[in-house]
N, C-alpha and C. Protein backbone atom coordinates (compact mmCIF):
# COMPACT_ATOMS: atom_id res chain seq x y z
N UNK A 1 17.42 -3.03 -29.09
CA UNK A 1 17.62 -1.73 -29.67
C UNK A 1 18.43 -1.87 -30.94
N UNK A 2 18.04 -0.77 -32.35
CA UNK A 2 18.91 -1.50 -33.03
C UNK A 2 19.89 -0.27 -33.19
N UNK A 3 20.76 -0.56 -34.46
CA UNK A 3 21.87 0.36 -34.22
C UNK A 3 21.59 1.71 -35.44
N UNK A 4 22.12 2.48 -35.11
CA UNK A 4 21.71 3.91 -35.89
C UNK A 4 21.82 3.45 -37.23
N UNK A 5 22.91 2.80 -37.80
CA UNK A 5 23.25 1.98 -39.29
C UNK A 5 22.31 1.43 -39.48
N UNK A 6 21.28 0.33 -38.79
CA UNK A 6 20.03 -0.17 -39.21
C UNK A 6 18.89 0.37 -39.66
N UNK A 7 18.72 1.52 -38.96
CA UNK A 7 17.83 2.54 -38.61
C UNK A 7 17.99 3.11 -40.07
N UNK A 8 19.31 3.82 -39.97
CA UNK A 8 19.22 4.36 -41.50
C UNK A 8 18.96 3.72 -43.21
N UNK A 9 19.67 2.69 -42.74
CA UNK A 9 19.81 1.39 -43.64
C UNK A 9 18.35 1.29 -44.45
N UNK A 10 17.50 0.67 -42.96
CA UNK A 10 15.94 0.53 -43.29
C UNK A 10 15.24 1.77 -43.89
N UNK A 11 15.67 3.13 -43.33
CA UNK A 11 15.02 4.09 -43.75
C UNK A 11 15.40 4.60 -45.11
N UNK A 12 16.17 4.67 -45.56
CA UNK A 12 16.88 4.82 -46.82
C UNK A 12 15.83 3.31 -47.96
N UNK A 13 15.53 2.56 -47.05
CA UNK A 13 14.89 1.07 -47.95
C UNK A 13 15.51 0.60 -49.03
N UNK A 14 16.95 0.78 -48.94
CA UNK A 14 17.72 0.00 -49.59
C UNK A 14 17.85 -1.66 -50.79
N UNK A 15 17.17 -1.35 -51.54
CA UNK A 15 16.50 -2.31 -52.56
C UNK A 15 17.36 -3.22 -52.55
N UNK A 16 18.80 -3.46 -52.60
CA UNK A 16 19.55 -4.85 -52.53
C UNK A 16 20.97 -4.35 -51.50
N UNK A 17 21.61 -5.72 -51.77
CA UNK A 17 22.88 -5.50 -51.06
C UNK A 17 24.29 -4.67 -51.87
N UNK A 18 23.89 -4.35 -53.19
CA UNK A 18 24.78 -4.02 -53.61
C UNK A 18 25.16 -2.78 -53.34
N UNK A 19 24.59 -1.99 -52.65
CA UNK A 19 25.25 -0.51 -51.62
C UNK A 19 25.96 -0.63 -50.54
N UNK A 20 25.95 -2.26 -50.25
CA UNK A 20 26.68 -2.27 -48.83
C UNK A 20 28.21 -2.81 -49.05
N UNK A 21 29.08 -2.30 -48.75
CA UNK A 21 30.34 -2.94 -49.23
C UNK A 21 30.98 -3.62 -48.04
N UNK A 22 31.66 -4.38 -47.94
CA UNK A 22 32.32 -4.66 -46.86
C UNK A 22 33.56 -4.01 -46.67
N UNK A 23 34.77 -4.41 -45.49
CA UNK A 23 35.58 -3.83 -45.87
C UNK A 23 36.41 -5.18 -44.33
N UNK A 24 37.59 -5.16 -44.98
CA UNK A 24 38.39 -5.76 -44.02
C UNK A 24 39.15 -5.10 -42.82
N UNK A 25 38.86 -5.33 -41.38
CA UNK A 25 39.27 -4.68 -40.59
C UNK A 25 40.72 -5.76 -39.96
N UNK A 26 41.85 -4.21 -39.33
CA UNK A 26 42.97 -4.87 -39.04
C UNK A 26 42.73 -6.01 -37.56
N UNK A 27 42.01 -5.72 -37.15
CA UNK A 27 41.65 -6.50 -35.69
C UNK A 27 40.84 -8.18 -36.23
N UNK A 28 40.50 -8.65 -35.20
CA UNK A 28 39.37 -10.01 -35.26
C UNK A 28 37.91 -8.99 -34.76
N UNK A 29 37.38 -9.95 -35.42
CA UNK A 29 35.68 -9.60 -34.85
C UNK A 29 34.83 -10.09 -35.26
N UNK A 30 33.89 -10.75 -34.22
CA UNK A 30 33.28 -11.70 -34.13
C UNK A 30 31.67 -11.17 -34.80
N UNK A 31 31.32 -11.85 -36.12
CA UNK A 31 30.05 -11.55 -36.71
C UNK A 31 28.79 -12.69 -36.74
N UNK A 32 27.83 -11.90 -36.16
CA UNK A 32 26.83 -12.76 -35.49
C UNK A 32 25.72 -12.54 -36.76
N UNK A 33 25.82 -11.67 -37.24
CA UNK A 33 24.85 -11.08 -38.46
C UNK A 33 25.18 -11.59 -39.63
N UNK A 34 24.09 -12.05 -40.80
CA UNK A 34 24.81 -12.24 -41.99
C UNK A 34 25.40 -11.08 -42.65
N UNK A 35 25.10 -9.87 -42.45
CA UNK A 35 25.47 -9.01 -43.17
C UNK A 35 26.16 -7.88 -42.21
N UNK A 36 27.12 -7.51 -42.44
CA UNK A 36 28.48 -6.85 -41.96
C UNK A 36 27.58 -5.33 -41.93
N UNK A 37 26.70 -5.04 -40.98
CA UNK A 37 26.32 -3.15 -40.97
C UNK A 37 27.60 -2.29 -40.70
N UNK A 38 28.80 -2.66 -39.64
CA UNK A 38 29.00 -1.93 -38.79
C UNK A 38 30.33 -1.23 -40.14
N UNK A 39 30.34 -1.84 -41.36
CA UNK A 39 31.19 -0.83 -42.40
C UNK A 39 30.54 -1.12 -43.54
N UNK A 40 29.84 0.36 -43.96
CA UNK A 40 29.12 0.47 -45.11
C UNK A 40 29.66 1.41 -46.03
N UNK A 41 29.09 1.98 -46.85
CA UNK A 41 29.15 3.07 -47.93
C UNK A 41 27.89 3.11 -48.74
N UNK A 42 27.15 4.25 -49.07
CA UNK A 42 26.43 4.47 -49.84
C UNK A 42 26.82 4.64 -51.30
N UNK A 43 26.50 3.41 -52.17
CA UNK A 43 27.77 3.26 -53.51
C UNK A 43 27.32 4.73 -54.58
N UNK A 44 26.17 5.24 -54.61
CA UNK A 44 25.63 6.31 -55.80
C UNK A 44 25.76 7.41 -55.16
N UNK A 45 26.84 8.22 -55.25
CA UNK A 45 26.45 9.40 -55.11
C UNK A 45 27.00 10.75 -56.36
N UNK A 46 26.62 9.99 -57.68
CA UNK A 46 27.09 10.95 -58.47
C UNK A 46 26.55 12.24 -58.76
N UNK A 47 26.71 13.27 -58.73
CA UNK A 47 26.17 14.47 -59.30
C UNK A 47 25.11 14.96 -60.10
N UNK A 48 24.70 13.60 -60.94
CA UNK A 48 23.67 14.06 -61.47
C UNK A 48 22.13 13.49 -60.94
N UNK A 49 22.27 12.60 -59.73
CA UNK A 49 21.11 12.26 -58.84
C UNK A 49 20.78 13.77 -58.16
N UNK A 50 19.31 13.29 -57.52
CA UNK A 50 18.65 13.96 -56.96
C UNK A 50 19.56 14.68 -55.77
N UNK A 51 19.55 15.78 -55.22
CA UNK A 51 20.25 16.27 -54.04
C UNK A 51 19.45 16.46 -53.24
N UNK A 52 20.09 15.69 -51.97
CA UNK A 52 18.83 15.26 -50.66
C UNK A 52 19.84 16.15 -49.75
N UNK A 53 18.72 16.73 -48.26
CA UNK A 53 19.55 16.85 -47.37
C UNK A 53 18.84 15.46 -46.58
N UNK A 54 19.65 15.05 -45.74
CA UNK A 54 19.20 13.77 -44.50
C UNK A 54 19.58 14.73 -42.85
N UNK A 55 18.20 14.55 -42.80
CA UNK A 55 18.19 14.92 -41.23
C UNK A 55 18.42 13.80 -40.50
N UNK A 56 18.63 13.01 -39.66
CA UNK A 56 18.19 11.64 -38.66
C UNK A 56 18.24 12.15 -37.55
N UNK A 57 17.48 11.21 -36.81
CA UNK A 57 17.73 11.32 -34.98
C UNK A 57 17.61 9.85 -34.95
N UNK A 58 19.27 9.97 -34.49
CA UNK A 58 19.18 8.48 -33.94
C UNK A 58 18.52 7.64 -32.40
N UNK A 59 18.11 8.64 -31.62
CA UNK A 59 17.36 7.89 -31.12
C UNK A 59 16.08 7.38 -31.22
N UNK A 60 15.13 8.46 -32.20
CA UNK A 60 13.84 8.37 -32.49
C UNK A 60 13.91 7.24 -33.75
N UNK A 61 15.37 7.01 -34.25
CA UNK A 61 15.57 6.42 -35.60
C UNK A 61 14.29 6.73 -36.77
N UNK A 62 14.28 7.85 -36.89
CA UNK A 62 13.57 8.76 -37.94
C UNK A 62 14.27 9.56 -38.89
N UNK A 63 13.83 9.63 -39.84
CA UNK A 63 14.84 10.40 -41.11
C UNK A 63 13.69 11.03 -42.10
N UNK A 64 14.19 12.41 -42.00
CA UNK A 64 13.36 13.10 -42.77
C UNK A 64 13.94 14.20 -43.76
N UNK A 65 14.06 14.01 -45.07
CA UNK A 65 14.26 14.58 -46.38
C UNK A 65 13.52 15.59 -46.85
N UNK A 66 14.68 16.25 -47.15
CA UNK A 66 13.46 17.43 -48.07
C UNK A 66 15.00 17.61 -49.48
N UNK A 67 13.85 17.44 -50.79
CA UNK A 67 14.93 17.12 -52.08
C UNK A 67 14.59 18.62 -52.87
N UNK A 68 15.57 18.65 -53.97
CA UNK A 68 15.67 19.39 -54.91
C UNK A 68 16.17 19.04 -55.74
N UNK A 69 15.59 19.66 -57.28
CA UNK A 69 15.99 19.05 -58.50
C UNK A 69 17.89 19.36 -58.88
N UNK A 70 17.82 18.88 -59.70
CA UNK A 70 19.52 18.52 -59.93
C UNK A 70 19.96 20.00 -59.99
N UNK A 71 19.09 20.51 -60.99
CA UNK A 71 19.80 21.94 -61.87
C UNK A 71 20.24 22.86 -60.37
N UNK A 72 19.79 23.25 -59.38
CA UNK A 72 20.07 23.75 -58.21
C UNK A 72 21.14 23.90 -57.37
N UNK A 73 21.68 24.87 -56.86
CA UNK A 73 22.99 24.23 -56.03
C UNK A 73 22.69 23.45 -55.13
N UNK A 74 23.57 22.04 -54.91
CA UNK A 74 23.20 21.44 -53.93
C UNK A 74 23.57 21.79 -52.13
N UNK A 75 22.54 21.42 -51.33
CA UNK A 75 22.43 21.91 -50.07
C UNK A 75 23.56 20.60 -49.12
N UNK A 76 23.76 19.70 -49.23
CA UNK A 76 24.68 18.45 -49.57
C UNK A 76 24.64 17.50 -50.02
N UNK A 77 25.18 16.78 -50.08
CA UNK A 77 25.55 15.43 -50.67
C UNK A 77 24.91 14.50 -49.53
N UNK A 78 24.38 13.12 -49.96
CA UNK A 78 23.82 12.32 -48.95
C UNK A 78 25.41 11.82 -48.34
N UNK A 79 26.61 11.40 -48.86
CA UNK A 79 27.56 10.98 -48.30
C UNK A 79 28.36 11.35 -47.23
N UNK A 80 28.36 13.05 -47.45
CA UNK A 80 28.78 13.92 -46.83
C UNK A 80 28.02 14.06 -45.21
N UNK A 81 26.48 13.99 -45.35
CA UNK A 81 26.16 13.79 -43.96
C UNK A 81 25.97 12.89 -43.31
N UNK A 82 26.40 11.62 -43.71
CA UNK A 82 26.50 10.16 -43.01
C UNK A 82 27.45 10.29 -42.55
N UNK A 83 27.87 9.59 -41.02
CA UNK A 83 28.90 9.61 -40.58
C UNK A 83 29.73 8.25 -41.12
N UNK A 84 31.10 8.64 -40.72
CA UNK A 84 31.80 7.41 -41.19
C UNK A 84 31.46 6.12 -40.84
N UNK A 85 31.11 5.19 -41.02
CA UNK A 85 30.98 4.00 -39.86
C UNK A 85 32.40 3.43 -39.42
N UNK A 86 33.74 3.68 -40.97
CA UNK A 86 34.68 3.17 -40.26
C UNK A 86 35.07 4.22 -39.16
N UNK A 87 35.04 5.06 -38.90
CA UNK A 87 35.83 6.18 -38.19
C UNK A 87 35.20 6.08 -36.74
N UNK A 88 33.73 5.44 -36.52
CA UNK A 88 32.75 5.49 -35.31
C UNK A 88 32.13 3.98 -35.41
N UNK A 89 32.55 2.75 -35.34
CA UNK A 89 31.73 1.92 -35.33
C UNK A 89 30.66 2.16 -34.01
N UNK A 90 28.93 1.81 -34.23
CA UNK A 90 28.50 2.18 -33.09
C UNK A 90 28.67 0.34 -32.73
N UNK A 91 28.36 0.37 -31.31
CA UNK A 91 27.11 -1.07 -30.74
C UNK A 91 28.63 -2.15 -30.82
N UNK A 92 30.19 -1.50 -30.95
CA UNK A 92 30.89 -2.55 -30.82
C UNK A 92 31.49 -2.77 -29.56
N UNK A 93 31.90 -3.67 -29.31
CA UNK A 93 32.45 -3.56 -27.46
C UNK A 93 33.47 -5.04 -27.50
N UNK A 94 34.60 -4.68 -26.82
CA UNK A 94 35.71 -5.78 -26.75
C UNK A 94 34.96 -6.76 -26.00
N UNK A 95 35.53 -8.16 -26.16
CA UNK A 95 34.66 -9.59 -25.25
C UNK A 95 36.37 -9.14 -24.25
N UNK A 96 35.66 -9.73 -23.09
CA UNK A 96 36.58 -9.27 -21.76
C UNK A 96 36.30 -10.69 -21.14
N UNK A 97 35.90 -11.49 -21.72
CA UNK A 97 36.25 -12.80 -20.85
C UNK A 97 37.32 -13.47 -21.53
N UNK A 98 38.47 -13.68 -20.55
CA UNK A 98 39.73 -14.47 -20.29
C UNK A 98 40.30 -13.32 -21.39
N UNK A 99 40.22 -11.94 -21.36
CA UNK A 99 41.63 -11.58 -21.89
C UNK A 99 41.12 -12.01 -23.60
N UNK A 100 39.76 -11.69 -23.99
CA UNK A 100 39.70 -12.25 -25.83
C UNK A 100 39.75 -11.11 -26.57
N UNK A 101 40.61 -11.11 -27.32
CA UNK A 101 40.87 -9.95 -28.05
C UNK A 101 39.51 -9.45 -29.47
N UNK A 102 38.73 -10.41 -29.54
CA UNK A 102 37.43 -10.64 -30.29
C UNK A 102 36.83 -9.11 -30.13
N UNK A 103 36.67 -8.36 -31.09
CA UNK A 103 35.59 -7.31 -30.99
C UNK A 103 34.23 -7.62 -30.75
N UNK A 104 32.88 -7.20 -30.89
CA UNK A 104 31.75 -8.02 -30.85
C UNK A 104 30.54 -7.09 -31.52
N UNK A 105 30.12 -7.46 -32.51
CA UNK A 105 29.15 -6.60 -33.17
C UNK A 105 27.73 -6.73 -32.86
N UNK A 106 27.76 -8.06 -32.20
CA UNK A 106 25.98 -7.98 -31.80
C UNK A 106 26.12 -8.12 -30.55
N UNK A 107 25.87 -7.11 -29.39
CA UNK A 107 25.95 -6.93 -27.64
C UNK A 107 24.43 -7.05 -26.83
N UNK A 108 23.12 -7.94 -28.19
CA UNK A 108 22.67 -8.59 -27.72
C UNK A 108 22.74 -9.62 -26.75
N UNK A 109 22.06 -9.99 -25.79
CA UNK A 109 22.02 -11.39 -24.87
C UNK A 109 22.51 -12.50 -25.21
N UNK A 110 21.18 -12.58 -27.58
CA UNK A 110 21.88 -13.49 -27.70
C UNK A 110 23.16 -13.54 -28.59
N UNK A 111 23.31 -12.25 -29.06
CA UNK A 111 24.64 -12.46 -29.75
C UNK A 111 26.29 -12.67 -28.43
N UNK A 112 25.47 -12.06 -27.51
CA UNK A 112 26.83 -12.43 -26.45
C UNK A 112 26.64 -14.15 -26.08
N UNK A 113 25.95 -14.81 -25.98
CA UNK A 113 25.96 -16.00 -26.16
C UNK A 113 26.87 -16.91 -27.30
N UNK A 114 26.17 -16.40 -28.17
CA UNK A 114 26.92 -17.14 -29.03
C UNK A 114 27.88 -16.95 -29.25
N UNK A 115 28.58 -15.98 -29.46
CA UNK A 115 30.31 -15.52 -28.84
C UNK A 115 30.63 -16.37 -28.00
N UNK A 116 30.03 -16.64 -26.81
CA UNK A 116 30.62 -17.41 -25.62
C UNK A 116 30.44 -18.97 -26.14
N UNK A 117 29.64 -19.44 -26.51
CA UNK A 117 29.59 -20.85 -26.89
C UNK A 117 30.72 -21.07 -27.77
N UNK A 118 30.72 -20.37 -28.64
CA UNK A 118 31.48 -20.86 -30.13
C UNK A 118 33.14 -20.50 -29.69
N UNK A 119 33.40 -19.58 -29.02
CA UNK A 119 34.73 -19.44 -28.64
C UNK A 119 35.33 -19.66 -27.04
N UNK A 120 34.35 -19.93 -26.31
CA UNK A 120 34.35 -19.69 -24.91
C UNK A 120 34.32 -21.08 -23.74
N UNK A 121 33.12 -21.28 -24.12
CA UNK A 121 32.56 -22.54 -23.62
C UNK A 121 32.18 -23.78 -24.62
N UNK A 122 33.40 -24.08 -25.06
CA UNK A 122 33.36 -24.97 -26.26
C UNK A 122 34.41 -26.12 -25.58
N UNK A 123 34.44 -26.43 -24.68
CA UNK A 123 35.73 -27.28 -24.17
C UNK A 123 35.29 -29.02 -24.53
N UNK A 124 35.70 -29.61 -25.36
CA UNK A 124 35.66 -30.95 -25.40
C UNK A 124 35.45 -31.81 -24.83
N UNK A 125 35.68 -32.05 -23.90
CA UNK A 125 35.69 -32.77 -22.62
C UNK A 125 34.47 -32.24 -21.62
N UNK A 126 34.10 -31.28 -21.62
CA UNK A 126 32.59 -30.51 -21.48
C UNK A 126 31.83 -29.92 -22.14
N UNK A 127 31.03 -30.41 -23.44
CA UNK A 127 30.41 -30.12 -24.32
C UNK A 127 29.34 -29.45 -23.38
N UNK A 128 29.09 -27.91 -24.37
CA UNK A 128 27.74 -27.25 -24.22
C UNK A 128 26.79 -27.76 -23.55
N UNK A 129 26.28 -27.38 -22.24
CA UNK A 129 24.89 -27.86 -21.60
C UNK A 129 24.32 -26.74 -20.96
N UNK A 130 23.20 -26.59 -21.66
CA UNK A 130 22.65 -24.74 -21.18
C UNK A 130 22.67 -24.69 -19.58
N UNK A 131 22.41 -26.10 -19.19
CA UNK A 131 21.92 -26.00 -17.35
C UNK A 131 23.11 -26.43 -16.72
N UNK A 132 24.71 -26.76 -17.11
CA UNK A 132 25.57 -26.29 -16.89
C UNK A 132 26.10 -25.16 -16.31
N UNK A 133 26.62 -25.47 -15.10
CA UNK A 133 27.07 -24.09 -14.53
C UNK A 133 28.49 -23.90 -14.27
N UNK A 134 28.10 -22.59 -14.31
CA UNK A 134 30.02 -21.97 -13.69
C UNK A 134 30.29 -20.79 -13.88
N UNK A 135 31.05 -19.71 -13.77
CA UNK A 135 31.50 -19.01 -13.22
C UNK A 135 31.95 -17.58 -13.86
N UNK A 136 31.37 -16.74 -14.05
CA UNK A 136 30.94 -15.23 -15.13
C UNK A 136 32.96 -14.90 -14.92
N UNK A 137 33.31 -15.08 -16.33
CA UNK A 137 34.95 -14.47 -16.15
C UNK A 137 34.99 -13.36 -16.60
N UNK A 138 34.24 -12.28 -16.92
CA UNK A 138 34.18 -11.05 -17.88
C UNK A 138 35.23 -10.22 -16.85
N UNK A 139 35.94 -9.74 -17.21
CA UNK A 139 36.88 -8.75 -16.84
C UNK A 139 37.52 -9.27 -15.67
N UNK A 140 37.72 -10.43 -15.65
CA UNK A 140 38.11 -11.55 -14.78
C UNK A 140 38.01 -11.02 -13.23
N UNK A 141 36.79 -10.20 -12.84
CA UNK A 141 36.92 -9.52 -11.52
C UNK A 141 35.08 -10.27 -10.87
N UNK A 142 34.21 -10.11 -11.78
CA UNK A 142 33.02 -10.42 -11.99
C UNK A 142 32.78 -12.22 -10.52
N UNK A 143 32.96 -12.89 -11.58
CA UNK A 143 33.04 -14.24 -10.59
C UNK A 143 31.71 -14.50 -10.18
N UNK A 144 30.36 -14.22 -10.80
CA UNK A 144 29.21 -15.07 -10.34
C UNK A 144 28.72 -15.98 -10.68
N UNK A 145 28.40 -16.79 -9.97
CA UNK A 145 27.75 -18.66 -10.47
C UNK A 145 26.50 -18.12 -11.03
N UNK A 146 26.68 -19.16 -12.35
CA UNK A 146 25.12 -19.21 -13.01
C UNK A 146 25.04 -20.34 -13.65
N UNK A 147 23.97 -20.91 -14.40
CA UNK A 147 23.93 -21.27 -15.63
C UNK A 147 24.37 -21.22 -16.82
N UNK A 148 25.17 -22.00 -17.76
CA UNK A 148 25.38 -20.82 -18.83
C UNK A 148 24.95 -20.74 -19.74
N UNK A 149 23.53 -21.00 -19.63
CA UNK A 149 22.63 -20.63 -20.00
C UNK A 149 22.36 -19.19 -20.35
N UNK A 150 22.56 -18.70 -18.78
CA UNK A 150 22.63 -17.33 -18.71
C UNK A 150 23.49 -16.23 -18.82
N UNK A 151 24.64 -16.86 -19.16
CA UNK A 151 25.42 -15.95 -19.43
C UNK A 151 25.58 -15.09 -20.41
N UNK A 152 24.73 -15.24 -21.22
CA UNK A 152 24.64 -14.05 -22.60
C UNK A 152 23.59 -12.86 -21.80
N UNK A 153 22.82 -13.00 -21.25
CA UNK A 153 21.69 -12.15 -20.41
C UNK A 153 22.39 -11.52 -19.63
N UNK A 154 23.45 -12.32 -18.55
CA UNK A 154 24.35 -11.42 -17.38
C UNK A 154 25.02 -10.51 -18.35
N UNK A 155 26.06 -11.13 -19.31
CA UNK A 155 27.15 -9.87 -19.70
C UNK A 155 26.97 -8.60 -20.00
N UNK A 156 25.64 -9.41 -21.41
CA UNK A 156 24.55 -8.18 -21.86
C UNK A 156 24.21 -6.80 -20.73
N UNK A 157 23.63 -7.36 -19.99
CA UNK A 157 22.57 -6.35 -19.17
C UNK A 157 23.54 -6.00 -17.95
N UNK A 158 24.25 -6.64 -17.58
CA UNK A 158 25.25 -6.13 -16.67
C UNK A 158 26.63 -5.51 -17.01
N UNK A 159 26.96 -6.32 -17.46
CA UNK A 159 28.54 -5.90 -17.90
C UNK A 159 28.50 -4.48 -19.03
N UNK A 160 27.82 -4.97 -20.06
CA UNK A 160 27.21 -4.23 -21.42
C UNK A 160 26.70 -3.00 -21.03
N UNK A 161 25.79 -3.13 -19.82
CA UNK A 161 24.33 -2.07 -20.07
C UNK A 161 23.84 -2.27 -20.73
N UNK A 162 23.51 -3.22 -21.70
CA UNK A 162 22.60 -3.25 -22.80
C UNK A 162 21.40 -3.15 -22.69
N UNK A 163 20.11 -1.91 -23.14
CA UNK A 163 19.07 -1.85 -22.42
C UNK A 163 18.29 -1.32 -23.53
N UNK A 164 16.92 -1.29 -23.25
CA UNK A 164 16.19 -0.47 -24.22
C UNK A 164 15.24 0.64 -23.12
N UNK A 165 14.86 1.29 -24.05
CA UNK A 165 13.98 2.64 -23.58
C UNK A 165 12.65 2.80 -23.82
N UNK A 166 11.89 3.24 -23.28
CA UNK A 166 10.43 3.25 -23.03
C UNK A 166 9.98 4.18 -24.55
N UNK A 167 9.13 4.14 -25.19
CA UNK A 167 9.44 4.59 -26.23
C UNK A 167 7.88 6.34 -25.45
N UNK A 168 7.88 6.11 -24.91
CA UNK A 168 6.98 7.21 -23.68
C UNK A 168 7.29 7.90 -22.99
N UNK A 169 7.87 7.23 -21.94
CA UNK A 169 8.40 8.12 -21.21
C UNK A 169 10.53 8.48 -20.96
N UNK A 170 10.93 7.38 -21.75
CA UNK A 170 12.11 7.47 -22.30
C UNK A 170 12.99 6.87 -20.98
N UNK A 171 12.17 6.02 -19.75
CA UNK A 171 13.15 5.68 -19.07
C UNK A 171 14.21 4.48 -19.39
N UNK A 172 15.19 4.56 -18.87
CA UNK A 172 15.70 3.27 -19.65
C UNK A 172 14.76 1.62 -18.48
N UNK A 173 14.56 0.86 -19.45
CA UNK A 173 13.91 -0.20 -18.86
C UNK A 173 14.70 -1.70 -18.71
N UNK A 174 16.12 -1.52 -19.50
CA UNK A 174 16.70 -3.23 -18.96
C UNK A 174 16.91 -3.87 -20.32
N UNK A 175 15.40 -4.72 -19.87
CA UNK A 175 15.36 -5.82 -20.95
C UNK A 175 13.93 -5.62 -21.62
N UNK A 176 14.16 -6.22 -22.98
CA UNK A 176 12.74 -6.22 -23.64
C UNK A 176 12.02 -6.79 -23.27
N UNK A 177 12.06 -7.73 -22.88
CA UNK A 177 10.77 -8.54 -22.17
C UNK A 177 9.81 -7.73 -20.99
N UNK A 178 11.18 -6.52 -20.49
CA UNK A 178 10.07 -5.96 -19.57
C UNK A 178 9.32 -4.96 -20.03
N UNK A 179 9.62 -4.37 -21.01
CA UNK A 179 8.87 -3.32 -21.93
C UNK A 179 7.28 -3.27 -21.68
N UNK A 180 6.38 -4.59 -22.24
CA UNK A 180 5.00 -4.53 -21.91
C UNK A 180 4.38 -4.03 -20.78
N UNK A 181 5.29 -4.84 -19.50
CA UNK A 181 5.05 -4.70 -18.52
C UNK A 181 4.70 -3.16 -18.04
N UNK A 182 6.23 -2.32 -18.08
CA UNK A 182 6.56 -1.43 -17.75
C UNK A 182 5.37 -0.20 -18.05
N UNK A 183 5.05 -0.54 -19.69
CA UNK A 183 3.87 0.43 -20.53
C UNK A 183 2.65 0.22 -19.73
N UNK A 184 2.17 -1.31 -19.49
CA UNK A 184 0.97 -1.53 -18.87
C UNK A 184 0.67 -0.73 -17.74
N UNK A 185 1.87 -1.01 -16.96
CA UNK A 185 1.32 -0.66 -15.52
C UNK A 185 2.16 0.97 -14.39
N UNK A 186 3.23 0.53 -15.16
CA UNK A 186 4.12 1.71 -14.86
C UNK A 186 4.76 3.24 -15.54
N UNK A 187 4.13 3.34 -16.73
CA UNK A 187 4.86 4.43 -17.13
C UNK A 187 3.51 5.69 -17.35
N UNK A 188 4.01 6.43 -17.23
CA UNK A 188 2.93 8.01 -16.53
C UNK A 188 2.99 8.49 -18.11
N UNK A 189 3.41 8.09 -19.07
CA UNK A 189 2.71 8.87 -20.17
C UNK A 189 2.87 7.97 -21.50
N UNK A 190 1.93 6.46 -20.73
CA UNK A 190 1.27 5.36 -21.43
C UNK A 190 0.25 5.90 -22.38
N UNK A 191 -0.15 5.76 -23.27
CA UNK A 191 -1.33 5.56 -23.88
C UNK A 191 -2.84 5.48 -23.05
């Protein structure tokens, strides 16, 4: 699923990076993306551009405009109806294994993976082995044997909820992989 910032990002079709600004946050946080969505700004919004209103629905991640020429009073400003991203980061969630103070911007499977490898399961003396096993520490209550392999999939989909939705019948379905499935054989207002 992606995040409402993407959604808009893409829909807006943003010709380069130079609208996206970064910005330094007081915490740590762990970036899995090359490019920092979760604090943006739309850099043009002077007065004498076009005046858009922006509708979105972030779940349908659809955006639909209706413009007017400059000379007109404007109905708003595109800045004005974006929400803050610093004020609401969406899709961020604290890492809760061993007490890590790490924020986490991608709560993908595999961005929770790689969080866990690079800060987690990096021990010297036991270098990375996907078929390696041991022991889910997320909120240090958890405690199930796996692979850790799998441990970006458990945190994700268990710990997280991280799930996507039937784009039909709107149930929530898990994981993407089960999506096809679900459309093929199970959902009552398939195609």
């Amino acid at each position: 699923m992606r995040s409402s910032y993407q959604c808009l990002l893409q829909s807006l079709a943003l010709p380069s990076t130079e609208h996206i600004h970064s910005r330094s946050f007081p915490f740590p946080m762990h970036h899995n993306s090359a490019l920092n969505l979760s604090a943006w700004r739309h850099a043009d919004s002077s007065p004498s551009m076009c005046r858009t209103q922006l509708h979105y629905d972030i779940q349908e991640c659809s955006i639909a405009t209706t413009s007017s020429p400059s000379p007109s009073p404007p109905v708003h400003q595109t800045s004005d109806l974006l929400p803050d991203p610093a004020a609401e980061p969406l899709y961020l969630a604290n890492c809760e294994w061993n007490d890590c103070p790490i924020l986490l911007d991608d709560t993908s499977p595999a961005g929770i993976q790689r969080h866990l490898r690079e800060w987690h399961l990096n021990d010297p003396q036991h270098p990375w082995n996907k078929s390696r096993r041991g022991h889910c520490q997320w909120a240090g209550s958890c405690g199930k044997e796996m692979a850790y392999a799998s441990f970006g999939k458990h945190v994700s989909y268990v710990h997280l909820r991280h799930s996507i939705r039937c784009p039909y019948c709107h149930r929530d379905i898990g994981r993407a992989g089960l999506l096809p499935l679900h459309v093929r054989r199970y959902c009552p207002r398939a195609p």
